[in-house]
Protein backbone atom coordinates (compact mmCIF):
# COMPACT_ATOMS: atom_id res chain seq x y z
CA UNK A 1 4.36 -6.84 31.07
CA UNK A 2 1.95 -9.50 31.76
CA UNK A 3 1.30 -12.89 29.96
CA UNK A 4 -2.28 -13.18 28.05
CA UNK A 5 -4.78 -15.70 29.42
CA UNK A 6 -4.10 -19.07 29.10
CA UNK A 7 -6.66 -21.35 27.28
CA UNK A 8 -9.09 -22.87 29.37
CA UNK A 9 -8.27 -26.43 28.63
CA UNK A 10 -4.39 -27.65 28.29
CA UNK A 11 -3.93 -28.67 24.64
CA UNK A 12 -1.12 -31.66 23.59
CA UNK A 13 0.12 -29.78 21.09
CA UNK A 14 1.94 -33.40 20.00
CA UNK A 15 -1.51 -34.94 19.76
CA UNK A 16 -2.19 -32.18 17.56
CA UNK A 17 0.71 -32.88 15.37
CA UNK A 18 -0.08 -36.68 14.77
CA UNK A 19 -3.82 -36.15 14.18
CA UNK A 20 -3.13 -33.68 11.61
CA UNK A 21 -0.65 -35.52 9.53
CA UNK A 22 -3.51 -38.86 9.91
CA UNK A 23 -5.64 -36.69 8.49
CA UNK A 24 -3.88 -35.43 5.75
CA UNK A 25 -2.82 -38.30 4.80
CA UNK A 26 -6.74 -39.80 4.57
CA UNK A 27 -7.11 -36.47 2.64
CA UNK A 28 -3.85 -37.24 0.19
CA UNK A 29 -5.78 -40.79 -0.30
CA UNK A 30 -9.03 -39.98 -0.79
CA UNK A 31 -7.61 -37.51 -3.53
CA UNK A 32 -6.05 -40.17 -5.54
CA UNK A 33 -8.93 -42.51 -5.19
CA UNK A 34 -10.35 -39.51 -7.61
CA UNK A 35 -12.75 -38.73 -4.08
CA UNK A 36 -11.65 -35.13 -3.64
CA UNK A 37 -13.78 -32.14 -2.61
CA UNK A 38 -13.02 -28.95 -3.15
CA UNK A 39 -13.31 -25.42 -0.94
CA UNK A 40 -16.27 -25.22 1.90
CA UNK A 41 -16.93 -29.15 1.59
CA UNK A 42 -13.35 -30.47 1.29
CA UNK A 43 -12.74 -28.26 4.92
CA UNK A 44 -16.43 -29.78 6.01
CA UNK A 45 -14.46 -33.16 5.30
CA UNK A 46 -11.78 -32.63 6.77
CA UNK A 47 -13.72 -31.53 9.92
CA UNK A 48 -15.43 -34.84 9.87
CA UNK A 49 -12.07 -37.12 10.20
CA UNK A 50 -10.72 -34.84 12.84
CA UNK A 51 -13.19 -35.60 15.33
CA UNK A 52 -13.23 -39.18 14.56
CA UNK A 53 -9.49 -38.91 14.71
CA UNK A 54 -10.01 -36.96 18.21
CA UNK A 55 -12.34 -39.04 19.71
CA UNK A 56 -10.53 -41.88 18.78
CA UNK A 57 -7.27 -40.29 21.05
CA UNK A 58 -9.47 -39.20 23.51
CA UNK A 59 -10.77 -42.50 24.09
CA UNK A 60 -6.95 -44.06 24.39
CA UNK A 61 -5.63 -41.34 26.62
CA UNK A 62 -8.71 -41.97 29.50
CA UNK A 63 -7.13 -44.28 31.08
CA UNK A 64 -4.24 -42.16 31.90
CA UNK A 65 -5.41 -38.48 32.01
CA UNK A 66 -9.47 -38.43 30.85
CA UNK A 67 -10.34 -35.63 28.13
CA UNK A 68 -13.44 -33.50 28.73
CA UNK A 69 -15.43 -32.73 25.87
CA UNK A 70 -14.37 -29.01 26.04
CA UNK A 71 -10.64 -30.40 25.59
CA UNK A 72 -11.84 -32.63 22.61
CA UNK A 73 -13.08 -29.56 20.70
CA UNK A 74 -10.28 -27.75 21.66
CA UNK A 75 -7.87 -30.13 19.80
CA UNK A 76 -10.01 -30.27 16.88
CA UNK A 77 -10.11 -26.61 16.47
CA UNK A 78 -6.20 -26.56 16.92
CA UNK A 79 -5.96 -29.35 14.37
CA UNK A 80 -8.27 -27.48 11.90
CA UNK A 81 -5.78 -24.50 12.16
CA UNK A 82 -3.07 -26.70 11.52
CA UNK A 83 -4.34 -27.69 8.52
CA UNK A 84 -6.41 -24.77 7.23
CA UNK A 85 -5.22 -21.90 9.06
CA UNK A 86 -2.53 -20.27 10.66
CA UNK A 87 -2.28 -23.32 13.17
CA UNK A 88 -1.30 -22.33 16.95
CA UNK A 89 -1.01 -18.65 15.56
CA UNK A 90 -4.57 -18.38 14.30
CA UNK A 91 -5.85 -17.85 17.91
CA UNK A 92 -4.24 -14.63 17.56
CA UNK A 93 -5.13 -13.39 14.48
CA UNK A 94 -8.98 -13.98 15.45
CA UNK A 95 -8.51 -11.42 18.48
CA UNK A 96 -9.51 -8.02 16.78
CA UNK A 97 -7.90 -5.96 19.36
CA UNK A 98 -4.73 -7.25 18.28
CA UNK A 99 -2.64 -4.29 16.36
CA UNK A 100 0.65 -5.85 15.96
CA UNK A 101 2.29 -9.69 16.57
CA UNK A 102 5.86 -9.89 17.59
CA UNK A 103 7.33 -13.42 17.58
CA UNK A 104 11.17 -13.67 18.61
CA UNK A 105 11.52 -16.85 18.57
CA UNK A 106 8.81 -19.92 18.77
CA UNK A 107 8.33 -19.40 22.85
CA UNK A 108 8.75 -15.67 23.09
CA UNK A 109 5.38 -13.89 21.27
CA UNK A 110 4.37 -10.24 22.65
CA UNK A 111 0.74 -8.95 21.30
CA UNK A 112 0.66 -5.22 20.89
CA UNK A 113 -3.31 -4.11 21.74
CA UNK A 114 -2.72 -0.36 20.12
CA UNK A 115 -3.20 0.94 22.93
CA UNK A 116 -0.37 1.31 24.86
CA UNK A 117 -0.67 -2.85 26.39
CA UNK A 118 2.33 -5.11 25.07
CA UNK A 119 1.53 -8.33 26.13
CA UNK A 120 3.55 -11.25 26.69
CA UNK A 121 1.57 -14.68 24.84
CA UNK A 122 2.09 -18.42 24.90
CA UNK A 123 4.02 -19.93 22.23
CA UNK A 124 3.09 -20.61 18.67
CA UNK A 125 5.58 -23.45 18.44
CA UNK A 126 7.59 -25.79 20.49
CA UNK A 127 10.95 -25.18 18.50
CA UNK A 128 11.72 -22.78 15.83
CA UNK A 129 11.75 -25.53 13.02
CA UNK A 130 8.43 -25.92 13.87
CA UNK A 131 8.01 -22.24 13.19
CA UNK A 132 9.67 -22.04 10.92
CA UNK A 133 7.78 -24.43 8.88
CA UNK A 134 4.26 -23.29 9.93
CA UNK A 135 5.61 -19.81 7.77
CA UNK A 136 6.56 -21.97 4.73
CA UNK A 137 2.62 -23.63 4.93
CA UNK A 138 1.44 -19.54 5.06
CA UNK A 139 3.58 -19.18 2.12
CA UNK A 140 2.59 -22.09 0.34
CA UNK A 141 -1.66 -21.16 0.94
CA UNK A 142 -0.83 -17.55 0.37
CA UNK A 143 -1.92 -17.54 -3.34
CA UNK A 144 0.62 -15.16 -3.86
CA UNK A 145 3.24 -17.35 -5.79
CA UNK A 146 5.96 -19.35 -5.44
CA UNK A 147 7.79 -18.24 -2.11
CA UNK A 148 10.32 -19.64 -0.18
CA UNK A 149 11.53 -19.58 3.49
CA UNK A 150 14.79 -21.56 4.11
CA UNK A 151 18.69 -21.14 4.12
CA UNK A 152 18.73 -19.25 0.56
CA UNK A 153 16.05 -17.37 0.72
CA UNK A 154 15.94 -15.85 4.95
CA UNK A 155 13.75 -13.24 4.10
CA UNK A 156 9.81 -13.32 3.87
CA UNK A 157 7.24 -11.09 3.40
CA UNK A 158 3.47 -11.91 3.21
CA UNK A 159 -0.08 -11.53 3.00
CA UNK A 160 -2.07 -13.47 5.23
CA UNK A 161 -6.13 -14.18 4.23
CA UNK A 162 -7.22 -11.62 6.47
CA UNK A 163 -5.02 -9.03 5.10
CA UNK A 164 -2.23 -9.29 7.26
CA UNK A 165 1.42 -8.17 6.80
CA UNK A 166 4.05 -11.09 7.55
CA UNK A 167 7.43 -9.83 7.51
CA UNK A 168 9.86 -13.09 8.31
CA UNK A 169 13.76 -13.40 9.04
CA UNK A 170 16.20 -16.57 10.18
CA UNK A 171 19.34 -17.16 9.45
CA UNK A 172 20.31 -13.58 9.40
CA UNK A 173 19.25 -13.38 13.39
CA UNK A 174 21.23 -15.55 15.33
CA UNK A 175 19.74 -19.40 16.21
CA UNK A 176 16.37 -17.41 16.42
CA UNK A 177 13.54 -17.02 13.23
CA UNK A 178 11.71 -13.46 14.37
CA UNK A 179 8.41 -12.71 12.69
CA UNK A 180 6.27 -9.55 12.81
CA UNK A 181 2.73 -9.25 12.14
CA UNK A 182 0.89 -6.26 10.99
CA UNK A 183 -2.63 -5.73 11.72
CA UNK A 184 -5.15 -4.06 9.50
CA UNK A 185 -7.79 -3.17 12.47
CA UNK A 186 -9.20 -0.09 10.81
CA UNK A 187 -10.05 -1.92 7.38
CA UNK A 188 -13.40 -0.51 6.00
CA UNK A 189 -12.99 2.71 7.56
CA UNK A 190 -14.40 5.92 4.85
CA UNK A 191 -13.38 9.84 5.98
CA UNK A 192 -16.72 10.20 8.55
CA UNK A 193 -15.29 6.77 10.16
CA UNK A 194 -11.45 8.61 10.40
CA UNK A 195 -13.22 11.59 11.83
CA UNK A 196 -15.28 9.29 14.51
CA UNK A 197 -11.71 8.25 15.87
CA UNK A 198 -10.24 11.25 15.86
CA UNK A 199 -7.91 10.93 13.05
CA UNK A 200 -9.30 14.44 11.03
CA UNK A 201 -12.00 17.03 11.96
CA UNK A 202 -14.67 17.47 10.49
CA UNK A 203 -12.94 20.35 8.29
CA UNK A 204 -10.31 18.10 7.00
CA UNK A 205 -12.55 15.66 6.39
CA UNK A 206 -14.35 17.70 4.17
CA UNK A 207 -11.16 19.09 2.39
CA UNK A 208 -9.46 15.46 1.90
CA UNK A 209 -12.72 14.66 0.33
CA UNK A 210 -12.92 17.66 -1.94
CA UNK A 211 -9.42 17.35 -2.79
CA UNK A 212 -9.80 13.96 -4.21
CA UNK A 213 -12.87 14.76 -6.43
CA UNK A 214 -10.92 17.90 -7.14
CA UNK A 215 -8.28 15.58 -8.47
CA UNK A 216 -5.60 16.51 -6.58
CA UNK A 217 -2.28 14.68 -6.66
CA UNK A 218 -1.70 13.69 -2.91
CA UNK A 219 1.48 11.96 -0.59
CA UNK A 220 0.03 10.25 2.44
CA UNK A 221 3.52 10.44 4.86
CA UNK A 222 3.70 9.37 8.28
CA UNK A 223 6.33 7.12 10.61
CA UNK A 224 5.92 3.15 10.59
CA UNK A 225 2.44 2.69 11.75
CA UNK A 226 0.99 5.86 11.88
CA UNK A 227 -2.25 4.76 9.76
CA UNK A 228 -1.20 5.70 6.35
CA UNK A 229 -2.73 3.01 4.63
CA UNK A 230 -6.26 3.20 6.29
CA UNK A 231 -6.42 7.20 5.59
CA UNK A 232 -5.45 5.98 2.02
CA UNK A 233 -8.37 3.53 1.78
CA UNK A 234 -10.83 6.18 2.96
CA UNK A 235 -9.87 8.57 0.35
CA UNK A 236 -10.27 5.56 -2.23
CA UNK A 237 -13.94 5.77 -1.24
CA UNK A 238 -14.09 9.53 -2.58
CA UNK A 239 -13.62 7.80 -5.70
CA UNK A 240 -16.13 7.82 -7.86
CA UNK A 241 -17.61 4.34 -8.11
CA UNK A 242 -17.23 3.94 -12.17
CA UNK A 243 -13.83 5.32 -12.05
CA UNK A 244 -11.34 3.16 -13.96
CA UNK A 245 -7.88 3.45 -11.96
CA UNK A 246 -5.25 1.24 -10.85
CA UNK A 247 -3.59 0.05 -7.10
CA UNK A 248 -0.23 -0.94 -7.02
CA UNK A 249 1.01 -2.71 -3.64
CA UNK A 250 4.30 -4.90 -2.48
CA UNK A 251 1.14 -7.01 -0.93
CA UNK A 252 -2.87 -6.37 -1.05
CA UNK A 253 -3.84 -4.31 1.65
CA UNK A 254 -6.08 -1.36 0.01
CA UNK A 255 -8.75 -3.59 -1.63
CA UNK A 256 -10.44 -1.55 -3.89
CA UNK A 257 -10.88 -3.96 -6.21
CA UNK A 258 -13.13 -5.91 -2.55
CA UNK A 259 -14.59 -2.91 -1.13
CA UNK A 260 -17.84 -3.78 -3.01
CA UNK A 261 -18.16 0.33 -3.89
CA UNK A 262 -15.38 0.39 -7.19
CA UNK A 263 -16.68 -1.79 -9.88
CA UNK A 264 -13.33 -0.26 -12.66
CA UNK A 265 -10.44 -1.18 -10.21
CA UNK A 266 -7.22 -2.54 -12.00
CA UNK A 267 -5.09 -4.10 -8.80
CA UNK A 268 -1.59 -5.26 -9.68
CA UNK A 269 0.26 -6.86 -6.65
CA UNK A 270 4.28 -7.58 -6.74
CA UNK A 271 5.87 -10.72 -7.21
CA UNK A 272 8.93 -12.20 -5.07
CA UNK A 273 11.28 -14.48 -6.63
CA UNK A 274 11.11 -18.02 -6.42
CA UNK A 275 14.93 -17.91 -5.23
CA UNK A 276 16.52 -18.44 -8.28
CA UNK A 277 18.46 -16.44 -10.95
CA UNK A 278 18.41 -16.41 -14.91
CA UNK A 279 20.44 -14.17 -16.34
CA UNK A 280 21.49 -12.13 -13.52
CA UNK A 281 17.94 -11.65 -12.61
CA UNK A 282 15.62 -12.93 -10.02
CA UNK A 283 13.71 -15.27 -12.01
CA UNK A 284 9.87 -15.09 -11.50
CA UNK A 285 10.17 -11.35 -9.80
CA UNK A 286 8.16 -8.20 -10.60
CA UNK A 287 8.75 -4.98 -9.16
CA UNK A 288 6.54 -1.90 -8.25
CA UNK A 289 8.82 -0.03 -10.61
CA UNK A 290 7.54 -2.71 -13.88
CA UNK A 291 4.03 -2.61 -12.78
CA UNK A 292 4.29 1.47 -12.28
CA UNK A 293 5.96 1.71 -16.70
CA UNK A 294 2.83 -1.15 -17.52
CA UNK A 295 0.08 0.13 -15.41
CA UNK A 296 0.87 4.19 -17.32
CA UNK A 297 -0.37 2.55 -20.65
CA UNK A 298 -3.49 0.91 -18.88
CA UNK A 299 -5.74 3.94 -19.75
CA UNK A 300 -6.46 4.64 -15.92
CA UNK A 301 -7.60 8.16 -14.67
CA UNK A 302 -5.21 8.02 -11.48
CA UNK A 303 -2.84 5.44 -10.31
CA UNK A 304 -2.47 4.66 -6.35
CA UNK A 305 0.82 3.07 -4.89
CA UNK A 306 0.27 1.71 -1.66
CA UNK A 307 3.70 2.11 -0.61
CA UNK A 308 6.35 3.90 -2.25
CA UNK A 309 10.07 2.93 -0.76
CA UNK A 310 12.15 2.53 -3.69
CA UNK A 311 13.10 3.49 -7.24
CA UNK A 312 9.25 3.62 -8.13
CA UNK A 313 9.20 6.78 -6.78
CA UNK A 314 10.58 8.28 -9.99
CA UNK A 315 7.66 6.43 -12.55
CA UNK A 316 5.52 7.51 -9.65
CA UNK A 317 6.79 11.21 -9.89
CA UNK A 318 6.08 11.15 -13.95
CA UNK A 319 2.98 9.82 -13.58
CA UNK A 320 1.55 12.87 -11.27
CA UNK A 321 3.38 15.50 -14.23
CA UNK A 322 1.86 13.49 -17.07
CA UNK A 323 -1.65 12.31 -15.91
CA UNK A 324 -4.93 14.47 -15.54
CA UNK A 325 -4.39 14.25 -11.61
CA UNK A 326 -5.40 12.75 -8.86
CA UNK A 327 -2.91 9.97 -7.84
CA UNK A 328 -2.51 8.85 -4.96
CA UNK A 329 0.22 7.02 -2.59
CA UNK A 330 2.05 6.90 0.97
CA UNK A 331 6.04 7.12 2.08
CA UNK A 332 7.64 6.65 5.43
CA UNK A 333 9.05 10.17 6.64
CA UNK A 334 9.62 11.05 10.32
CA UNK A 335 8.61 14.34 10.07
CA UNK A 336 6.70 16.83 7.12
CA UNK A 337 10.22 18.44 7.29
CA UNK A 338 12.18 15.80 5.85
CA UNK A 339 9.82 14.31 2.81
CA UNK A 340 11.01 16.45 0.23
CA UNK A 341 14.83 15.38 1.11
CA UNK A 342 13.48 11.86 1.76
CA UNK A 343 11.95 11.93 -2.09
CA UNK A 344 15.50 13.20 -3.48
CA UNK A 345 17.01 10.34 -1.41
CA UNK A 346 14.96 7.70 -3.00
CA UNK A 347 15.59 9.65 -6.36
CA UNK A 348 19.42 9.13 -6.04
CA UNK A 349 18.58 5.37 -4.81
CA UNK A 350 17.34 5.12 -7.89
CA UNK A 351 20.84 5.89 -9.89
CA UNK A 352 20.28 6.41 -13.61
CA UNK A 353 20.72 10.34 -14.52
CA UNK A 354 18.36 11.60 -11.54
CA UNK A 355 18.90 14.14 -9.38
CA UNK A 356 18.07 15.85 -6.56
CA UNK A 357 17.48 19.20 -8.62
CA UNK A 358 15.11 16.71 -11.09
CA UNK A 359 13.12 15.56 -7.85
CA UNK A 360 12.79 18.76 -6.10
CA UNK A 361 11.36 20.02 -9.64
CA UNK A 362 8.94 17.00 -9.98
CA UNK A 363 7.70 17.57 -6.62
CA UNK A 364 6.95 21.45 -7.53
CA UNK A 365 5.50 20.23 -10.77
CA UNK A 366 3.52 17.47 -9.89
CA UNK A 367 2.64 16.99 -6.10
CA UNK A 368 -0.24 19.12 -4.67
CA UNK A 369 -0.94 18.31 -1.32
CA UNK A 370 1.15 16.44 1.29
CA UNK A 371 -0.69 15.05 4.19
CA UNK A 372 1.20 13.87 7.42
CA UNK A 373 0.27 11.34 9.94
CA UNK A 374 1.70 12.04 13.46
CA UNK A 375 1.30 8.72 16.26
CA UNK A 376 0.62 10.05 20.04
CA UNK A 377 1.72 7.14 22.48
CA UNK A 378 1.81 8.87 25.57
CA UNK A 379 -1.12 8.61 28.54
CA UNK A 380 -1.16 4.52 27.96
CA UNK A 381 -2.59 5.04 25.05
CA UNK A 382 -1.81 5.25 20.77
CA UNK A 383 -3.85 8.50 18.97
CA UNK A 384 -2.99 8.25 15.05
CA UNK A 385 -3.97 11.75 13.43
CA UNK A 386 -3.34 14.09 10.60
CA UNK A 387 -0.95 16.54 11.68
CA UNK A 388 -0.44 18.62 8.69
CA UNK A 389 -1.24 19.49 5.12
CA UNK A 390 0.75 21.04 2.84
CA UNK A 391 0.12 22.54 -0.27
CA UNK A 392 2.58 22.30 -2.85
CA UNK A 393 3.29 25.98 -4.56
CA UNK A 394 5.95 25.39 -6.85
CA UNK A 395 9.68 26.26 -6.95
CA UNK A 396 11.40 28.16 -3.84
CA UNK A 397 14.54 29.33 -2.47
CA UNK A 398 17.84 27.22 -3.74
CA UNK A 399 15.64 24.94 -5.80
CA UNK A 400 13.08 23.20 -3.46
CA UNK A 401 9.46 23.32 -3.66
CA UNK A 402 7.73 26.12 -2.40
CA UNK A 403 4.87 25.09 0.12
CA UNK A 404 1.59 26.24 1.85
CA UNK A 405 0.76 24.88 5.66
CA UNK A 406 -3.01 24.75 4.99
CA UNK A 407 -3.56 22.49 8.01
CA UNK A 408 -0.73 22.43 10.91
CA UNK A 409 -0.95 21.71 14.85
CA UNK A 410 -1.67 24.71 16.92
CA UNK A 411 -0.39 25.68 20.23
CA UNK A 412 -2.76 23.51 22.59
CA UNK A 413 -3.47 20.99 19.74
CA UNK A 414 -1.75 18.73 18.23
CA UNK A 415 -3.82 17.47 15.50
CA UNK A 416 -4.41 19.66 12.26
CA UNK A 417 -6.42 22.23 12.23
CA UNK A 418 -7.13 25.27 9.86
CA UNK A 419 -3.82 27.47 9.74
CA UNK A 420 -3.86 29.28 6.40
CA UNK A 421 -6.00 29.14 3.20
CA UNK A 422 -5.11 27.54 0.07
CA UNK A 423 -4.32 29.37 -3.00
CA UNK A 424 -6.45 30.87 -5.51
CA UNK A 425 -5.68 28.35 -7.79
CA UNK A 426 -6.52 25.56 -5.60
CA UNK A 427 -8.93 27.07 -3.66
CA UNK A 428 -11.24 27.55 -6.83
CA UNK A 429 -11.09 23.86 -7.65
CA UNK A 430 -12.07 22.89 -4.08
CA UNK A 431 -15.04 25.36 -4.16
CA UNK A 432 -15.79 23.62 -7.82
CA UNK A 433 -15.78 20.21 -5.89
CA UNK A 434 -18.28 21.00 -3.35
CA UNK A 435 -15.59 22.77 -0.11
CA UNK A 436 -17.37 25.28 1.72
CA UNK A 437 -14.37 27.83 1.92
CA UNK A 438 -15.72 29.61 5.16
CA UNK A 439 -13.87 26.42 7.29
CA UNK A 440 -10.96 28.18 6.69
CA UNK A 441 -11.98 31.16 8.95
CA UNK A 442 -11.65 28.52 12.39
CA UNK A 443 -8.16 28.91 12.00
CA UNK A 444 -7.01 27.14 14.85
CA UNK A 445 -10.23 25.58 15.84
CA UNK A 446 -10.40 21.84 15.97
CA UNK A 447 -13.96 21.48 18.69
CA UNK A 448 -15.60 24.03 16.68
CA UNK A 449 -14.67 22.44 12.89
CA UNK A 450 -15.55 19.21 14.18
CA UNK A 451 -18.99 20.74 15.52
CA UNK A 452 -18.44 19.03 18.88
């Protein structure tokens, strides 16, 4: 494992410190002299009294070490970070080949490229106080409500402005604060895009999309970080554009409601508590499960869950019985061969008078397709790809749904590709929604359904 390049200049990360709290303290008093700006010019503003403020240090530290002008803008670009961005972090989160950011730690941060490279970075902080507190400023600018990092409240979980995940513990780990950052690389990706990479042929492209006008109620399943979420936004875009449905996320990551294409998007996001209790409740706190029971009388065609991990999954399950079809979400699994047991175990999770007899019978009733995302990480490098694609048939032996391997891995390829047809039943309303049927005769064939 070796470290990243260092910067080209050597930053005082002290000097940093100081100038920022000068400046937002000019800030703080031009404010109350009723001088404030607002958005692009208050940042222009506060560009303009960081390099004063920088030359001004510059000038004062010459006689002992002299500042090049390429160290001068250096320091005001940290400083702007500090105060706008993600501070020492944001260098970072501006390198797009950066998948994942693991911080143990204020010294100890590894960058994971995606493609096999885990490499070891300079710090974000000089103590973990100091990180700790540059979390609490991404809470505070998140815009995503009143959340707290401290002593009562250990755990965080975030959005950053680009549409990063922020998942942050201390307290519970030791003297350390660890903090793991989730990429979004493959962001504006549609199904030709997934195809380009690799992720589907050209035959499962054309099914996924076909099964979505088709109105098909589909389960995108995969391990941590297998790509669920950006196969999930590229079927959004099979959405018709006028379409009135709804997204339902722990934090924003699907942005249909952004992609420019959807104009009828209803996004609902979930809301942490602020800490506190009333009641016997977490005061200021709204689940997936309240937004699933609100968003069903919303008069929306289909409803999407970004994520479902918890008792949602049984409003979730309802919806796909009682709606026209079409819904949409992802769940962790490790394998197709364990998501119906790991929907019965989120059923029981749930308590209340559900069973695992009541979710193996929603699942034959409601689900239609699962698709499963498999992660290759051998030959230095990650492949993320559909692996299979169930169709749902309905009841089976002792009680569990009955199911179809349309797509499935064959013997010198592991990605999906054409294994058996779908039913009648289904196969008519592909055919109705534009699927050429005949791609089901390259059974086996991923080079030749892909064209290549």
């Amino acid at each position: 494992m070796r470290s990243a390049a260092l910067p080209q200049v050597q930053i005082d990360y002290g000097a940093a410190r100081e100038i920022k709290k000068r400046v937002s303290e000019q800030m703080l008093a031009e404010y109350k002299a009723g001088r404030a700006l607002s958005g692009a010019a208050s940042e222009q503003r506060a560009r303009a009294l960081i390099n004063e403020a920088v030359t001004v240090w510059a000038d004062a530290a010459q006689a002992d070490r002299p500042v090049s002008r390429q160290g001068e803008q250096a320091l005001a670009t940290v400083v702007f970070d500090m105060l706008f961005r993600a501070g020492r972090l944001q260098r970072y989160l501006d390198d797009t080949a950066v998948e994942n950011i693991f911080i143990n730690g204020h010294d100890e941060v590894h960058l994971d490229y995606g493609d096999g490279r885990v490499v070891r970075a300079d710090p974000v902080a000089d103590s973990d106080e100091e990180l700790r507190e540059l979390v609490r400023d991404l809470a505070r600018t998140s815009g995503q409500g009143e959340r707290t990092f401290s002593t009562g409240s250990p755990l965080l979980a975030l959005r950053l402005a680009d549409g990063s995940r922020l998942q942050a513990m201390t307290e519970v780990t030791g003297e350390r604060t660890y903090v793991t950052i989730r990429r979004h690389r493959v962001q504006h990706a549609d199904l030709t895009e997934m195809a380009r990479l690799g992720a589907v042929s050209a035959a499962l492209q054309d099914f996924l999309a076909a099964s979505v006008r088709a109105e098909r109620n589909m389960m995108i399943v995969g391990e941590q970080n297998s790509g669920k979420t950006s196969l999930l936004r590229a079927l959004l875009k099979e959405i018709p554009a006028e379409e009135r449905f709804g997204t339902l996320e722990t934090e924003f990551e699907l942005w249909a409601h952004k992609n420019g294409y959807h104009r009828q998007v209803v996004p609902m996001e979930a809301r942490e508590s602020n800490g506190e209790r009333v009641d016997g409740r977490a005061a200021g706190e709204i689940t997936l499960l309240e937004l699933m029971q609100r968003a069903l009388r919303m008069s929306l065609t289909r409803i999407v869950v970004g994520e479902v991990r918890g008792p949602e999954i049984t409003a979730m399950m309802q919806a796909l019985t009682n709606g026209r079809g079409g819904n949409l979400c992802t769940m962790h699994a490790s394998s197709p061969h364990v998501v119906f047991d790991r929907i019965a175990e989120l059923y029981l999770l749930a308590q209340g008078n559900f069973s695992e007899q009541l979710a193996y019978r929603q699942i034959a009733n409601g689900l239609h397709l699962v698709v499963f995302l498999s992660v290759d990480r051998s030959a230095g490098r990650t492949r993320r790809y559909v692996s299979h694609v169930w169709e749902i048939t309905g009841v089976g032996e002792g009680g569990r749904p009955a199911y179809n391997e349309l797509f499935g891995p064959a013997r010198d390829e592991a990605r999906a590709v054409p294994r058996t047809p779908p039913s009648p039943a289904l196969a008519q309303r592909l055919e109705e929604s534009g699927f050429d049927m005949s791609l089901f005769r390259q059974v086996g064939a991923w080079r030749s359904a892909v064209g290549a």
